[in-house]
Protein backbone atom coordinates (compact mmCIF):
# COMPACT_ATOMS: atom_id res chain seq x y z
CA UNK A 1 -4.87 111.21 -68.22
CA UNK A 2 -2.03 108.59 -68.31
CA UNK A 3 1.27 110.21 -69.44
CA UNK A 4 3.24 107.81 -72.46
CA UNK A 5 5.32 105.63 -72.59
CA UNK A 6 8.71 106.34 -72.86
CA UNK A 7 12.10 104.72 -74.06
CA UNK A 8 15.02 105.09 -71.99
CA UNK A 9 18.43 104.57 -73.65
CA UNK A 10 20.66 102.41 -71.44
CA UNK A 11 24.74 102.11 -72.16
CA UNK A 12 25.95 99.05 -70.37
CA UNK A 13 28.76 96.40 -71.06
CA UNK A 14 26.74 94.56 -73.53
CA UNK A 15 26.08 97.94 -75.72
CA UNK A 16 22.64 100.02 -75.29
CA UNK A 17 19.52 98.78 -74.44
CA UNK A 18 16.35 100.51 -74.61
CA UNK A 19 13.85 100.48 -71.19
CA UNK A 20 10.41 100.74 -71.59
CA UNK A 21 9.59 103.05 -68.71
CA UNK A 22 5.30 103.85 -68.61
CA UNK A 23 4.32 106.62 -66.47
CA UNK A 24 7.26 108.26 -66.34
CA UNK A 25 5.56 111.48 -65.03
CA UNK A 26 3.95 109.74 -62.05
CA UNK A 27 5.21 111.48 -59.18
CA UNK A 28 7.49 109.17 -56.55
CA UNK A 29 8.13 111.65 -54.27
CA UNK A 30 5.65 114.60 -53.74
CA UNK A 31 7.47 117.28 -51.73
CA UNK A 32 10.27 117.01 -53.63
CA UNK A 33 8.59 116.84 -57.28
CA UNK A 34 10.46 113.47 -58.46
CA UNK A 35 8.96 111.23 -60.71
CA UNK A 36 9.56 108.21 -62.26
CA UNK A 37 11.50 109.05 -65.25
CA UNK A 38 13.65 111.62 -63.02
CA UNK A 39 14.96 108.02 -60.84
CA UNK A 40 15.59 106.62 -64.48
CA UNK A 41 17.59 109.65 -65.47
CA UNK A 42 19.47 109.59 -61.69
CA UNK A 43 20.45 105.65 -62.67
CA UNK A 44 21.22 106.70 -66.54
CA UNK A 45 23.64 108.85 -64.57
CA UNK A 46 25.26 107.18 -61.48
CA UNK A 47 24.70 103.58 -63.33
CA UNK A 48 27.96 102.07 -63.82
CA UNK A 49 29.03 103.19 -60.06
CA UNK A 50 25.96 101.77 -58.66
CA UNK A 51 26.13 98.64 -60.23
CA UNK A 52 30.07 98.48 -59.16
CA UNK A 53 29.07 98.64 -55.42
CA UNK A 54 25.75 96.84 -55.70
CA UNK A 55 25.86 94.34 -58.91
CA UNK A 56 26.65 90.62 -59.20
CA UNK A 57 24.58 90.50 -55.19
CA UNK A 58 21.34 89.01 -54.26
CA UNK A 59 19.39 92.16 -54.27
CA UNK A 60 15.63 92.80 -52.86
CA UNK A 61 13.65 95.24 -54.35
CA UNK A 62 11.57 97.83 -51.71
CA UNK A 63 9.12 99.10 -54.75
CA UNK A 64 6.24 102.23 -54.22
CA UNK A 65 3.59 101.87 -56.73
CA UNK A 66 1.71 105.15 -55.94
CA UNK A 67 4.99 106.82 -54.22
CA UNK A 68 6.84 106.98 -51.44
CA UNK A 69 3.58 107.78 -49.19
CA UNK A 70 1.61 105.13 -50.55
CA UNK A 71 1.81 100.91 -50.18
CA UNK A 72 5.16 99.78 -50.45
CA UNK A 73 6.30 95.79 -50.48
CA UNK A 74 9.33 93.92 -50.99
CA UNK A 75 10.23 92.01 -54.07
CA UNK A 76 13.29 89.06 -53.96
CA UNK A 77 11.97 86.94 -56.87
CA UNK A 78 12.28 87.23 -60.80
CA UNK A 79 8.52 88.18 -61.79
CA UNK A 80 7.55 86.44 -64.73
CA UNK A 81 8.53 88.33 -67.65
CA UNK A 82 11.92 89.92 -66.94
CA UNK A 83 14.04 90.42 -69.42
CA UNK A 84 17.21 88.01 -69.92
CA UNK A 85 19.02 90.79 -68.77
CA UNK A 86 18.00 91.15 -65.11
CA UNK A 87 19.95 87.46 -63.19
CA UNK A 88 18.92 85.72 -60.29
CA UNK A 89 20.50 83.39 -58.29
CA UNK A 90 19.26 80.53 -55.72
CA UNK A 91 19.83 81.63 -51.98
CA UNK A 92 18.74 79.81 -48.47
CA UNK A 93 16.31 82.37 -45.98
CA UNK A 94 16.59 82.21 -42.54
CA UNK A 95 13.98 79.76 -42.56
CA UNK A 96 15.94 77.05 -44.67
CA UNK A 97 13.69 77.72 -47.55
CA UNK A 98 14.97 78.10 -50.55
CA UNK A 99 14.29 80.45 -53.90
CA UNK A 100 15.83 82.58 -56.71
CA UNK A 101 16.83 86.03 -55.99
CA UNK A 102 17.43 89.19 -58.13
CA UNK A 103 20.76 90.41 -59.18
CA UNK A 104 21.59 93.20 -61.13
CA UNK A 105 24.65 92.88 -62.84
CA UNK A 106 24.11 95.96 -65.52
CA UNK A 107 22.56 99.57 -65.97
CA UNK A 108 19.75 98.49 -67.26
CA UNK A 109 18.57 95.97 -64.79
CA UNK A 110 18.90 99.07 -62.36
CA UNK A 111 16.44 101.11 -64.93
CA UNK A 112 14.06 97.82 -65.36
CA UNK A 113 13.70 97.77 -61.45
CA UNK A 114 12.83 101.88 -61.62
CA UNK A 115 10.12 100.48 -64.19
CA UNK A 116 8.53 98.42 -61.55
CA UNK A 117 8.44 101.64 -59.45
CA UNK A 118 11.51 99.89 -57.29
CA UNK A 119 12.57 103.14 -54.75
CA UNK A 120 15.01 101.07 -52.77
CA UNK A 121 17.89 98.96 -53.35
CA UNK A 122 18.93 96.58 -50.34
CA UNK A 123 22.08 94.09 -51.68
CA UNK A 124 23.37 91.25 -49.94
CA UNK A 125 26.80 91.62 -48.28
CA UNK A 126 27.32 88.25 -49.97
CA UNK A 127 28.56 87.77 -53.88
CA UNK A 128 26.39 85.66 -56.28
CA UNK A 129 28.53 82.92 -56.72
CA UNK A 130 28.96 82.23 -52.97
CA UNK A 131 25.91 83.65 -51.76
CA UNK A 132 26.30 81.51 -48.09
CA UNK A 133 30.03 83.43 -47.24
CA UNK A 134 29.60 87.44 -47.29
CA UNK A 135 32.64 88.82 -48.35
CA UNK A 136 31.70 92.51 -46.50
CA UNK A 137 31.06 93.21 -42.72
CA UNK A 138 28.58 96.21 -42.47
CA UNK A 139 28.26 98.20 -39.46
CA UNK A 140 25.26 99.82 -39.40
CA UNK A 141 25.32 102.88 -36.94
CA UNK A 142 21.56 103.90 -36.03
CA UNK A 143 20.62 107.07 -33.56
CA UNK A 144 18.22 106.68 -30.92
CA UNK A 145 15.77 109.35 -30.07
CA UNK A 146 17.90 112.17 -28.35
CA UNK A 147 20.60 111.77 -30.68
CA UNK A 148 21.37 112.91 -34.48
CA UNK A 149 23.72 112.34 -37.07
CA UNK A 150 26.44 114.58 -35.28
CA UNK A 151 26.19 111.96 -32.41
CA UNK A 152 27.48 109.54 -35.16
CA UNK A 153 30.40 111.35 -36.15
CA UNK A 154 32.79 110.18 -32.83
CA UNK A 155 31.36 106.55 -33.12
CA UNK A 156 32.36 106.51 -36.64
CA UNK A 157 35.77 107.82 -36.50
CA UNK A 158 35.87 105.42 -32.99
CA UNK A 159 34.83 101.75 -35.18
CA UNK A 160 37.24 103.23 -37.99
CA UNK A 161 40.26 102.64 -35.85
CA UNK A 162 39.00 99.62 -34.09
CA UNK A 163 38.50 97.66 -37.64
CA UNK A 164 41.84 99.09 -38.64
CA UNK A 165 43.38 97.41 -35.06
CA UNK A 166 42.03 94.11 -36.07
CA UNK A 167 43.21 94.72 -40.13
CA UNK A 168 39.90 95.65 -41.73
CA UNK A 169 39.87 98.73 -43.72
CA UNK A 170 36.42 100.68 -42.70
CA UNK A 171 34.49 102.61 -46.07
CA UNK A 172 31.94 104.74 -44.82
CA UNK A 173 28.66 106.30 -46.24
CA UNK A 174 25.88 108.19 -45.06
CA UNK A 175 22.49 105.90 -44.42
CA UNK A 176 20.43 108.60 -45.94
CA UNK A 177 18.13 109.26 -42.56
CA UNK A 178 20.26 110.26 -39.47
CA UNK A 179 22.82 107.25 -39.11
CA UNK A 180 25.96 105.90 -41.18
CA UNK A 181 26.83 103.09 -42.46
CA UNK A 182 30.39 101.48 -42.43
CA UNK A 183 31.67 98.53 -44.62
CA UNK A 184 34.66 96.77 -44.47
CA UNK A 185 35.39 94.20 -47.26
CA UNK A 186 36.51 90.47 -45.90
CA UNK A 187 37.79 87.23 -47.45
CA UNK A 188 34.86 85.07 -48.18
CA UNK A 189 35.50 81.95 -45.80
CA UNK A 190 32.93 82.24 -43.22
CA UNK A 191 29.02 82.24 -43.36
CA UNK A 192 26.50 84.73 -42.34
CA UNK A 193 26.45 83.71 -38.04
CA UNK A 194 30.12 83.87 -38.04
CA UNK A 195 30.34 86.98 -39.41
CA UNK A 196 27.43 88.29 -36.88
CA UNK A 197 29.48 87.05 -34.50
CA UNK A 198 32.29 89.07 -35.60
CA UNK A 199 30.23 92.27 -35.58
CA UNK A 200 28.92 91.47 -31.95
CA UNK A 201 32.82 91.09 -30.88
CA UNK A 202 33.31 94.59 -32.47
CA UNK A 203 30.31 96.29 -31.24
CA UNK A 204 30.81 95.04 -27.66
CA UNK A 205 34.13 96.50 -28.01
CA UNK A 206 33.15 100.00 -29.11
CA UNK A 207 30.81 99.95 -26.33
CA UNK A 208 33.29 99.26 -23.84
CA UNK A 209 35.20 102.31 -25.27
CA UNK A 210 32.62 104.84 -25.24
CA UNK A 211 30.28 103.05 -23.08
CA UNK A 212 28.29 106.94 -22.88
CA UNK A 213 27.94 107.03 -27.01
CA UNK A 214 27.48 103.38 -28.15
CA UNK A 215 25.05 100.42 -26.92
CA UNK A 216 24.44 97.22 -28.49
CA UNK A 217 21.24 96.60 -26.48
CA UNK A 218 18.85 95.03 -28.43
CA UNK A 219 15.63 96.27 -26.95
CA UNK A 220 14.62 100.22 -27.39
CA UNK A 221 14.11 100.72 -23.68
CA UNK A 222 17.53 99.92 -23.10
CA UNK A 223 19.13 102.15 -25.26
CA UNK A 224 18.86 105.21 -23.69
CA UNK A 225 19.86 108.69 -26.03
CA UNK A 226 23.16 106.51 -27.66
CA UNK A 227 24.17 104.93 -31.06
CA UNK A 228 22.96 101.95 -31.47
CA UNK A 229 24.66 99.41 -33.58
CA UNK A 230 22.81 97.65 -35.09
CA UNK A 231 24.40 93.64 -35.18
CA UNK A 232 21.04 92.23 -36.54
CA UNK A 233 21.87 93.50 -40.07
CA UNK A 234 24.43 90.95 -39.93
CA UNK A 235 21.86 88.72 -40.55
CA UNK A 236 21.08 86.29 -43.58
CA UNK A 237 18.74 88.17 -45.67
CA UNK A 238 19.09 91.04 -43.65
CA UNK A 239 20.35 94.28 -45.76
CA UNK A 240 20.75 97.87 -45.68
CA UNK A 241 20.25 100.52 -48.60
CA UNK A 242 23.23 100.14 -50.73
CA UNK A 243 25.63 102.87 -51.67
CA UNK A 244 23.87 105.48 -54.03
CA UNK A 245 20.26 103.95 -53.17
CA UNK A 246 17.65 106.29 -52.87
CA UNK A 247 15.96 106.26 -50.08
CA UNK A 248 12.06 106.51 -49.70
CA UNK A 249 12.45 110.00 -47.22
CA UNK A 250 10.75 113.07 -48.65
CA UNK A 251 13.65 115.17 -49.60
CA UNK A 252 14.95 111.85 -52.21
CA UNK A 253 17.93 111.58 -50.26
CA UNK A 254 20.73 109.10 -51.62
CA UNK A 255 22.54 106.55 -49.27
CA UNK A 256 25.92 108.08 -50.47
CA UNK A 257 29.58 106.92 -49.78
CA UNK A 258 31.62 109.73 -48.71
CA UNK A 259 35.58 110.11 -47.54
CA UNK A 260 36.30 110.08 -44.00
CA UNK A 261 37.89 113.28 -44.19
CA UNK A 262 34.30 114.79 -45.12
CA UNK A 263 32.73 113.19 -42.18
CA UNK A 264 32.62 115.76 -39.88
CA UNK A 265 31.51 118.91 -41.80
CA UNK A 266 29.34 116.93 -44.47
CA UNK A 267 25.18 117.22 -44.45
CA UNK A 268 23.38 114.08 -45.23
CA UNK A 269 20.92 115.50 -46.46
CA UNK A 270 22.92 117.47 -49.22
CA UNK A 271 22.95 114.13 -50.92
CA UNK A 272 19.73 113.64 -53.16
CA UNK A 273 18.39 112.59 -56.54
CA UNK A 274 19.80 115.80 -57.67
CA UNK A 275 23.06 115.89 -56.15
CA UNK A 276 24.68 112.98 -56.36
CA UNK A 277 24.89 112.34 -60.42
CA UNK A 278 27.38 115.68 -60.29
CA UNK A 279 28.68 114.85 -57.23
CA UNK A 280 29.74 111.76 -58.29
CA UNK A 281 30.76 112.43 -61.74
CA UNK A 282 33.19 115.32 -60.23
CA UNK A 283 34.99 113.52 -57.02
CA UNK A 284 34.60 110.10 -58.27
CA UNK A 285 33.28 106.89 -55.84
CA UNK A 286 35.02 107.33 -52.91
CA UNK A 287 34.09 103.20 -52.43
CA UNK A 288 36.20 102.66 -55.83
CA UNK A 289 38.71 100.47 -54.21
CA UNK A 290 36.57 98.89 -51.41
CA UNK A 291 36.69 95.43 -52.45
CA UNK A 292 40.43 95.49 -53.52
CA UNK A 293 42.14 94.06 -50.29
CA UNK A 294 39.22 91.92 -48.57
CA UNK A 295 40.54 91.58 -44.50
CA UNK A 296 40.26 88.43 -42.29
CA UNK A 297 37.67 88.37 -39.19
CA UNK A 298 39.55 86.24 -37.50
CA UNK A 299 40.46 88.71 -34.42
CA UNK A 300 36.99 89.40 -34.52
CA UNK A 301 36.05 85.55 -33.64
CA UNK A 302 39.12 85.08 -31.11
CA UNK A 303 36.93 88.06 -29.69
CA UNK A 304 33.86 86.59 -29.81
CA UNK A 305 34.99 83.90 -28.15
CA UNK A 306 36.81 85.78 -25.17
CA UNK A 307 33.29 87.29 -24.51
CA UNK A 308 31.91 84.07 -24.17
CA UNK A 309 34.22 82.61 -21.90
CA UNK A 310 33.28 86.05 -20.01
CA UNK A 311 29.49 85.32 -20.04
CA UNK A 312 28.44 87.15 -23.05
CA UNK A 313 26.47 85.10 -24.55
CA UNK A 314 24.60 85.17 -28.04
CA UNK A 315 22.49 88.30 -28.24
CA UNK A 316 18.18 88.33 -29.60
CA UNK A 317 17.43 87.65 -33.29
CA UNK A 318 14.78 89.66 -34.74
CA UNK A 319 11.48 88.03 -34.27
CA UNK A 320 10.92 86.27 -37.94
CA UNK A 321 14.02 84.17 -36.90
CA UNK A 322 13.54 80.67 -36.08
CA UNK A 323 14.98 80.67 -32.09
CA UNK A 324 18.65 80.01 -32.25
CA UNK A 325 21.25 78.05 -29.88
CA UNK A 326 22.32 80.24 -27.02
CA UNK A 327 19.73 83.14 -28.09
CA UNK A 328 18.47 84.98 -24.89
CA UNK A 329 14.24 84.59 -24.25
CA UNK A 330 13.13 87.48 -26.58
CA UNK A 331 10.99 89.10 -24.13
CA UNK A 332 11.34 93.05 -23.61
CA UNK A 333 13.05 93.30 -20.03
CA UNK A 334 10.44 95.55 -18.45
CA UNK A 335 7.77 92.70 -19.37
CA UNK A 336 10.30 90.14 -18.15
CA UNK A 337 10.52 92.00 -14.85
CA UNK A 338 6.76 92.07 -14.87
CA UNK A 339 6.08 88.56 -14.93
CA UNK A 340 8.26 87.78 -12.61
């Protein structure tokens, strides 16, 4: 039997607004016993701090209609029937096709997406009103097999004096699987490659300085048991969980910013549905003055270009990419080897 309909009360900047949530006892995660009305309660709680960190952005949608171990699929587009309160604004796709995407700019645009069974949060590092220029570089710090989150730790405190060498300031949060994630807010004034290219400059150098912990080859077999980061997220239409996101893991975990200082003795997985509301409501957003003094890539391009005048060249695209000037033949080397 289908449980009823419930109204959630919402307090946002334009007052309360009630959210119809149906099936709020339909269970999103299984081990861990969350259901759809306890993610509406978790973004009741952390609301106003999530939109802070994730509102006013072109935002896809990762929804689970059965839960987390059933279909999941992306949504970028307004579905007919939103209410006035959920935005959207036009964006370009890798492909040069062009089409409205979400934005939440409120609480209750958060709740509405819970609603339509909406797990994941993935924002673009870009604003809405200049959706072309991101005005954050995100670093996205990903273990291969062999490795853990405690391999992360080093790399992390590594990139967070490298950014501050070339005048970035580095915020970091956990992923909410094994890696981190670390943002750096930037002035607006250069579009998505540009800014890839800046991240390529920065990962190339972290390699060089711990050329046993970090790799920025693009192809698994490469890797070896090292960080890898990740450059490709740099990409138009290319995003990450944002900061308190749950994530679709079976513990609910929560992609949760945390102070440097608690980087080395903190546990990832500590961070959940559960958690984070008191967490959060005790310490405060330790993101809450991210955006306050956006830094200049410049370095980072004077960089990029040293390493081309060196013979490092543009690095593989993911494979839904048109093919781009410079880009290397994206063919795994071991096949590459083969048909030769």
């Amino acid at each position: 039997m289908k449980s009823e309909a419930v109204v959630v009360e919402v307090a946002g900047p334009h007052g309360i607004r009630d959210v119809r949530l149906t099936s709020p006892d339909r269970v999103l995660w299984p081990e861990a016993g969350f259901t759809k009305l306890d993610l509406a309660r978790y973004f009741v709680a952390v609301g106003e701090t999530f939109v802070v960190q994730n509102g006013g952005r072109p935002v896809s949608l990762q929804r689970f209609p059965g839960g987390i171990d059933g279909e999941q699929f992306f949504s970028k587009n307004p579905p007919r029937g939103a209410p006035d309160y959920v935005g959207s604004v036009m964006v370009v796709y890798p492909s040069g096709r062009t089409h409205p995407q979400l934005v939440i700019d409120e609480p209750a645009a958060a709740i509405w997406a819970v609603q339509m069974n909406t797990v994941v949060f993935h924002p673009w590092p870009s604003r809405a009103e200049d959706p072309d220029n991101p005005d954050q570089m995100r670093i996205d710090l990903d273990p291969q097999p062999g490795t853990d989150f405690a391999d992360t730790i080093p790399v992390a405190q590594e990139l967070r004096k490298l950014l501050a060498e070339v005048g970035l300031t580095g915020f970091i949060k956990t992923s909410g699987n094994r890696g981190v994630h670390v943002f750096a807010a930037i002035e607006p004034t250069h579009e998505f490659l540009e800014v890839r290219h800046a991240v390529i400059a920065l990962a190339r150098e972290l390699e060089r300085r711990m050329p046993k912990k970090v790799t920025t080859a693009w192809w698994k077999e490469e890797r070896g048991e090292r960080i890898f980061v990740d450059f490709n997220q740099a990409n138009r239409d290319r995003t990450m969980a944002g900061a308190y996101s749950p994530r679709a893991l079976a513990h609910a975990p929560v992609s949760c910013p945390i102070d440097w200082d608690e980087l080395e003795n903190v546990d990832p997985a500590s961070f959940t549905l559960a958690t984070v509301p008191e967490r959060l409501a005790t310490t405060g957003d330790p993101w809450a003055t991210l955006g306050q003094a956006p830094g200049s890539i410049e370095v980072l391009l004077r960089w990029w270009e040293r390493d081309l005048a060196a013979g490092l060249g543009e690095l593989p695209f993911p494979p839904d990419f048109p093919k781009m000037p410079g880009e290397p033949a994206r063919v795994q080397p071991s096949r590459a080897r083969t048909a030769y």
